[in-house]
C-alpha atoms as a PDB file:
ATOM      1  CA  UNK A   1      60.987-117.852   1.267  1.00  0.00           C
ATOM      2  CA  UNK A   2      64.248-119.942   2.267  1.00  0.00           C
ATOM      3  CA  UNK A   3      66.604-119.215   4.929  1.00  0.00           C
ATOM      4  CA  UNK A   4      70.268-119.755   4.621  1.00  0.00           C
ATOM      5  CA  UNK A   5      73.198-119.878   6.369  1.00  0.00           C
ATOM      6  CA  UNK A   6      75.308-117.189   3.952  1.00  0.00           C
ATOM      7  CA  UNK A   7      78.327-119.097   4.534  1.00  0.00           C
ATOM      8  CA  UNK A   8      79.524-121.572   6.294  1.00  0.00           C
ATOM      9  CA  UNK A   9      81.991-120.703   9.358  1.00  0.00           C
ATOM     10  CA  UNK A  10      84.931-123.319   9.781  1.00  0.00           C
ATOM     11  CA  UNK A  11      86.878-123.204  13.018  1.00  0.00           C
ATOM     12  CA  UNK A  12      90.639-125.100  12.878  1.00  0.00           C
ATOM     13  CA  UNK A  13      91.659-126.239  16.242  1.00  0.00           C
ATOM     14  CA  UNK A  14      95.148-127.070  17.261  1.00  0.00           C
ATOM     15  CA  UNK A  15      96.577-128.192  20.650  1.00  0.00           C
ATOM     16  CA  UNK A  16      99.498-128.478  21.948  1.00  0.00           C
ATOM     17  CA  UNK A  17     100.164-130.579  25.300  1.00  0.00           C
ATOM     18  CA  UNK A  18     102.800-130.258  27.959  1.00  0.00           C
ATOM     19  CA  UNK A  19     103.842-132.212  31.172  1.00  0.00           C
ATOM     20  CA  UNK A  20     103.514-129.957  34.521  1.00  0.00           C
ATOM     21  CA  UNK A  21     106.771-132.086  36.984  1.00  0.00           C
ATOM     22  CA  UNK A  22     106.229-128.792  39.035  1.00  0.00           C
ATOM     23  CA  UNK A  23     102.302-129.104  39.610  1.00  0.00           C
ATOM     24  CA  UNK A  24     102.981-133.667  39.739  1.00  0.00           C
ATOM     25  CA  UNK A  25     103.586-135.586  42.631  1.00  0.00           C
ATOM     26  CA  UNK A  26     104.360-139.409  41.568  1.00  0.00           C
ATOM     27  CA  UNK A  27     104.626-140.641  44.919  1.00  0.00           C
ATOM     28  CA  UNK A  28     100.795-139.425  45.344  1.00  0.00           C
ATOM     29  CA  UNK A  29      99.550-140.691  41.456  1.00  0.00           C
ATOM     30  CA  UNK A  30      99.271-137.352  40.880  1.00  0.00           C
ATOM     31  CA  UNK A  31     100.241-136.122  37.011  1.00  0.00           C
ATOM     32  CA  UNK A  32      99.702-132.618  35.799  1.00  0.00           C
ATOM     33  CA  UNK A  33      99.438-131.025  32.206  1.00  0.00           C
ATOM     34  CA  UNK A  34      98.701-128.291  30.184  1.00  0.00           C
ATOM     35  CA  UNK A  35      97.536-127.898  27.203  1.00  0.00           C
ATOM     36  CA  UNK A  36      97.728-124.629  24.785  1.00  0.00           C
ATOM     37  CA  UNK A  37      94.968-124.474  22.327  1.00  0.00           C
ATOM     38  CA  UNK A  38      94.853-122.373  19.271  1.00  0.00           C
ATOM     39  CA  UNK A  39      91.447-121.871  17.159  1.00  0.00           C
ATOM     40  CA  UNK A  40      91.324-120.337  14.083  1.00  0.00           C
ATOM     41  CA  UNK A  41      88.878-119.301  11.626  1.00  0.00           C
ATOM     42  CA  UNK A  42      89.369-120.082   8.209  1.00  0.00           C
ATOM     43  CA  UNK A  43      85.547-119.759   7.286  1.00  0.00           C
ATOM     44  CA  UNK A  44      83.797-116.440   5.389  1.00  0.00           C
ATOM     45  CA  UNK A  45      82.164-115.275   8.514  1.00  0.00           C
ATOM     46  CA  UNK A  46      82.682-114.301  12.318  1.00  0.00           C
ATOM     47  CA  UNK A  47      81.854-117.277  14.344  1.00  0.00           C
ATOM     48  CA  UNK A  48      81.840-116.846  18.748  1.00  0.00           C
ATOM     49  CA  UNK A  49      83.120-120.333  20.675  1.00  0.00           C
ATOM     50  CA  UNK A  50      80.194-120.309  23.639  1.00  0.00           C
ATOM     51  CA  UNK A  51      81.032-123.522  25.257  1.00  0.00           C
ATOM     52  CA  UNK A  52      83.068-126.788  25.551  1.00  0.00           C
ATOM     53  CA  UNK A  53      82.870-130.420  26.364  1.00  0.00           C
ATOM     54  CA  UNK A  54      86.375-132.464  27.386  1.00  0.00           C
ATOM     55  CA  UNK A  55      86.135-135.835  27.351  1.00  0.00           C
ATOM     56  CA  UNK A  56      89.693-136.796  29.379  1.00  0.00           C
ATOM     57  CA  UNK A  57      90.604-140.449  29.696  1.00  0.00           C
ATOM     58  CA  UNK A  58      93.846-141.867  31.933  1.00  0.00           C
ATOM     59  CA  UNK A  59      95.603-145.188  31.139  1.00  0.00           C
ATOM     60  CA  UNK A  60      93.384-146.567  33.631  1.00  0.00           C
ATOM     61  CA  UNK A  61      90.514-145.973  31.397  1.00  0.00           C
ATOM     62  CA  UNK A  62      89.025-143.843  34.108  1.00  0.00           C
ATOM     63  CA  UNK A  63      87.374-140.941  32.030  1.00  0.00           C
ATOM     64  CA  UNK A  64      86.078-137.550  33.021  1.00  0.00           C
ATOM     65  CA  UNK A  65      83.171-135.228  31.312  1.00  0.00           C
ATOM     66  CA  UNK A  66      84.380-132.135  31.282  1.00  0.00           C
ATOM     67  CA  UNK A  67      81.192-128.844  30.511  1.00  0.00           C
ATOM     68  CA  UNK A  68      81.341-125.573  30.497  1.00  0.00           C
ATOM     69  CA  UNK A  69      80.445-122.093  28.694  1.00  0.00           C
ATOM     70  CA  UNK A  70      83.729-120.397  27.553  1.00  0.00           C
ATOM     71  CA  UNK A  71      86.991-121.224  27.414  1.00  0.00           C
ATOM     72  CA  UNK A  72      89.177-119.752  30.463  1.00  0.00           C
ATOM     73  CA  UNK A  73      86.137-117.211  31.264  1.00  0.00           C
ATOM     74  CA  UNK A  74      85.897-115.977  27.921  1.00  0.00           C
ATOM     75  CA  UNK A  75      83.521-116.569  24.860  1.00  0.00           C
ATOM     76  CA  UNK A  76      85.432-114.661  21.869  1.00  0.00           C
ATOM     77  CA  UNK A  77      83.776-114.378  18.552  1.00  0.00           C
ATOM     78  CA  UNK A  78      86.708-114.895  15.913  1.00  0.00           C
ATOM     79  CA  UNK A  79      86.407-112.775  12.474  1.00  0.00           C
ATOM     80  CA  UNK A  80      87.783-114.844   9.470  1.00  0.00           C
ATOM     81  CA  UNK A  81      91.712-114.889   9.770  1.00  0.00           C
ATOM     82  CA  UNK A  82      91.728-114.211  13.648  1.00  0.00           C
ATOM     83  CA  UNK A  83      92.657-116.605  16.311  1.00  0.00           C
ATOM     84  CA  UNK A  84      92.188-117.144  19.810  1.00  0.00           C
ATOM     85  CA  UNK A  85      94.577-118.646  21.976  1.00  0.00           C
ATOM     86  CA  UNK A  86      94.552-119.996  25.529  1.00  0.00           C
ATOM     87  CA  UNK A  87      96.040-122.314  27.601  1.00  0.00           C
ATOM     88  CA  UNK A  88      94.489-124.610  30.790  1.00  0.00           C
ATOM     89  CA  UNK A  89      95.237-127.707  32.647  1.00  0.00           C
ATOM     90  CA  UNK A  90      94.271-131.117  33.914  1.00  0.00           C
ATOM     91  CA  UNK A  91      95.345-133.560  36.249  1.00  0.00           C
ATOM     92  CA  UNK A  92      95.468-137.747  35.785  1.00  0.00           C
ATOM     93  CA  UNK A  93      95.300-140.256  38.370  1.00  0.00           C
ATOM     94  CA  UNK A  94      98.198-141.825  35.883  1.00  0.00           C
ATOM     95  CA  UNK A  95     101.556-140.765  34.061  1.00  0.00           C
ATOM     96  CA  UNK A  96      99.612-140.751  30.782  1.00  0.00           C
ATOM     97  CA  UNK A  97      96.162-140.215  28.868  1.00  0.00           C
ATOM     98  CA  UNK A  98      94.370-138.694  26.391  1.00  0.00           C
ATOM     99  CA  UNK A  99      91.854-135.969  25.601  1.00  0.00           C
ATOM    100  CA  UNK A 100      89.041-135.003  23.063  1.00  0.00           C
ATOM    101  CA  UNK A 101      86.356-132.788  22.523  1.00  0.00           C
ATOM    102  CA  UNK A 102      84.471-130.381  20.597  1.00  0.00           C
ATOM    103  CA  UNK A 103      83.196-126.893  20.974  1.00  0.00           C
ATOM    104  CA  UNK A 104      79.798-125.791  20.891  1.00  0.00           C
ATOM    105  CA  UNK A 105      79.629-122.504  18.259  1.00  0.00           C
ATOM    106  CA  UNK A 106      77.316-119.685  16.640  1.00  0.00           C
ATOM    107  CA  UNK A 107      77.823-117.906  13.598  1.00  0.00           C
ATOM    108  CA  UNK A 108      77.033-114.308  13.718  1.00  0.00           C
ATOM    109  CA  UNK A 109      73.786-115.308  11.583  1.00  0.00           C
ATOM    110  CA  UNK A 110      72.890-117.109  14.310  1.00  0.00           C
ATOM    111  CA  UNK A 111      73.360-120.999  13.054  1.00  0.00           C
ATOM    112  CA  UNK A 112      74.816-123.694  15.429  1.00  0.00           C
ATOM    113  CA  UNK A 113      77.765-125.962  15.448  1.00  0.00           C
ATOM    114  CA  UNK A 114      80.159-127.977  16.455  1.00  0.00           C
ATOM    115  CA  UNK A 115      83.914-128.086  15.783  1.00  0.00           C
ATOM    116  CA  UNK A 116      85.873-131.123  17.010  1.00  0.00           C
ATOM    117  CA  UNK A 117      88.430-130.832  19.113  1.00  0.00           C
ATOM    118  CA  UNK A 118      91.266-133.556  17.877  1.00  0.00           C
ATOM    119  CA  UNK A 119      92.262-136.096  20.252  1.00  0.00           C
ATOM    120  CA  UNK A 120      95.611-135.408  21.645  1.00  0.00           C
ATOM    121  CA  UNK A 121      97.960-137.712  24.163  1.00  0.00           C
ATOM    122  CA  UNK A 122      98.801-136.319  27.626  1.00  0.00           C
ATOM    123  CA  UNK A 123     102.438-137.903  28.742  1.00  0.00           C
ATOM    124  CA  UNK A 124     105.749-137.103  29.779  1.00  0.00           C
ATOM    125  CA  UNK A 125     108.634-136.931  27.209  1.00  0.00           C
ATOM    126  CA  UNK A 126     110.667-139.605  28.846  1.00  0.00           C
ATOM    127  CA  UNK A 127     107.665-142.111  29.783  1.00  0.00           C
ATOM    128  CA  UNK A 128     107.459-143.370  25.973  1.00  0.00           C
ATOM    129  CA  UNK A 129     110.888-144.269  25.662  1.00  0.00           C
END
């Protein structure tokens, strides 16, 4: 007898970044963002997001390892067509960076995987001028 997977789940992950001036302090190499994350599932079946790993690097090259069940306290199982959205924050040592990552999943027939998270740039609007 084989055991399948019925169909494969398939997460999209989108994230959008913003500067924090009101959480920075420049004078103390202290710069803040927050980034809103949107994950949708496109797949055939319900899939639940139990955990994350951020990999967050500054333009130092100073990088951070970043683990955790959840996002923002919550696990949510997406059906197909729903998303999940949320929004958190980190802090650099410089005026810019970079983040990646990937989240650790479970279909509801109980198979593991991972969906990456794409690498996105951390900066202010004016510093890339």
């Amino acid at each position: 007898m084989m055991f399948c997977m019925k169909s494969r789940p398939r997460l999209r992950v989108s994230v959008q970044p913003r500067y924090l001036p009101e959480e920075s302090d420049a004078t103390q190499g202290v710069y803040a963002y927050a980034y809103t994350v949107t994950v949708v599932n496109e797949g055939e079946v319900p899939a639940q997001l139990v955990a994350r790993r951020w990999l967050i690097t500054d333009a130092a090259g100073r990088s951070e390892e970043v683990r955790g069940l959840g996002v923002v306290g919550k696990q949510p199982l997406l059906r197909p067509g729903e998303a999940f959205e949320y929004t958190s924050w980190t802090r650099l040592a410089t005026p810019h960076g970079r983040m990646t990552g990937c989240y650790y999943c479970i279909s509801e027939d109980a198979h593991g995987f991972e969906v990456e998270i794409p690498s996105f740039e951390l900066h202010q609007a004016h510093s890339l001028h």
